[in-house]
Protein backbone atom coordinates (compact mmCIF):
# COMPACT_ATOMS: atom_id res chain seq x y z
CA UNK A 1 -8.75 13.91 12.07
CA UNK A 2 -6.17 12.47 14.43
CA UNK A 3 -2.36 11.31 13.00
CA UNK A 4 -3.36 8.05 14.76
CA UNK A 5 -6.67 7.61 12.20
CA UNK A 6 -4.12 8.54 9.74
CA UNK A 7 -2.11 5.80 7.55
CA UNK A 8 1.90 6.46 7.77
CA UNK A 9 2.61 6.49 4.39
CA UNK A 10 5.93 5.14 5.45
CA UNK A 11 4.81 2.27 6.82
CA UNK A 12 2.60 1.30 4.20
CA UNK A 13 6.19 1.30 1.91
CA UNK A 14 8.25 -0.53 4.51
CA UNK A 15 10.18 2.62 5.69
CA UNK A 16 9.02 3.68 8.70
CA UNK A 17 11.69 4.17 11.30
CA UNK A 18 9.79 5.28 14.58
CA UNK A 19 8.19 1.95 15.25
CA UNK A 20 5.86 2.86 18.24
CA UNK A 21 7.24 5.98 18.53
CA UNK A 22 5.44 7.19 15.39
CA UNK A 23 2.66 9.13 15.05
CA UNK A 24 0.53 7.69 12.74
CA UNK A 25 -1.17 4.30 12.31
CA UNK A 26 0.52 1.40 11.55
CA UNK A 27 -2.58 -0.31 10.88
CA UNK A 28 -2.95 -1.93 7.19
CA UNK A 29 -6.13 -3.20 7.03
CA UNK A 30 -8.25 -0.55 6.33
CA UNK A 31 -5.41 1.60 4.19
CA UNK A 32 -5.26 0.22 0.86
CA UNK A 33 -5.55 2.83 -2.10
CA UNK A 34 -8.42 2.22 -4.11
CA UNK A 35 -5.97 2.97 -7.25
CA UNK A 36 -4.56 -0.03 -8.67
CA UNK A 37 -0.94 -0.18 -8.17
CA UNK A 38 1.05 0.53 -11.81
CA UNK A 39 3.80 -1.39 -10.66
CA UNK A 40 2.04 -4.66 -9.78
CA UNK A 41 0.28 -4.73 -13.26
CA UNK A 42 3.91 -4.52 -15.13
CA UNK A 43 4.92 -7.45 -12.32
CA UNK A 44 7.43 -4.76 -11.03
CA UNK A 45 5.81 -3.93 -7.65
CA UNK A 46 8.86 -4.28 -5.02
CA UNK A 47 7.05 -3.84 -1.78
CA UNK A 48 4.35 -6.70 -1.71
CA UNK A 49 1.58 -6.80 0.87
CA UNK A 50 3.23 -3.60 2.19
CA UNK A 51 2.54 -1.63 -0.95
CA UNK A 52 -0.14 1.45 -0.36
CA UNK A 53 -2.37 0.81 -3.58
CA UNK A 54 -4.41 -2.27 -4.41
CA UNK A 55 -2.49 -5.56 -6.19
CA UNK A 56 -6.07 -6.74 -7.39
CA UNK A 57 -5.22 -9.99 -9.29
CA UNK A 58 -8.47 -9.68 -11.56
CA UNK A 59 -7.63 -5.87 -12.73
CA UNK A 60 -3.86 -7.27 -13.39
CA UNK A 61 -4.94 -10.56 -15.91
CA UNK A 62 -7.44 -7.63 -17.64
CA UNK A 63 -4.47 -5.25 -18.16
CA UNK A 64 -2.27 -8.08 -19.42
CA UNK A 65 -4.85 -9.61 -22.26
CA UNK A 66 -4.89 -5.97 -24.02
């Protein structure tokens, strides 16, 4: 697999600092964990649309009514 096919799990957090220099994809669309992201369910999740793991609205009211 090439490091372009390959997510930078930098960028997915916001952190990358090579811009176009880097070596991996900057590409989003297609990156998103299938995990469900801890942080988002406890309303905690700093990084947004930039987080690496899913922020699935329907999985986060289902944790909530427990």
């Amino acid at each position: 697999m090439e490091r372009k096919d390959t997510t930078c799990k930098y960028y997915m957090h916001g952190a990358c600092k090579k811009g176009n220099d880097c070596e991996f994809s900057h590409d989003l669309k297609n990156s998103k964990s299938d995990m469900n992201c801890k942080y988002y369910r406890k309303g905690t999740c700093f990084y947004g649309d930039q987080c690496r793991y899913d922020h699935n609205k329907h999985h986060h009211h289902h944790q909530q009514s427990k």
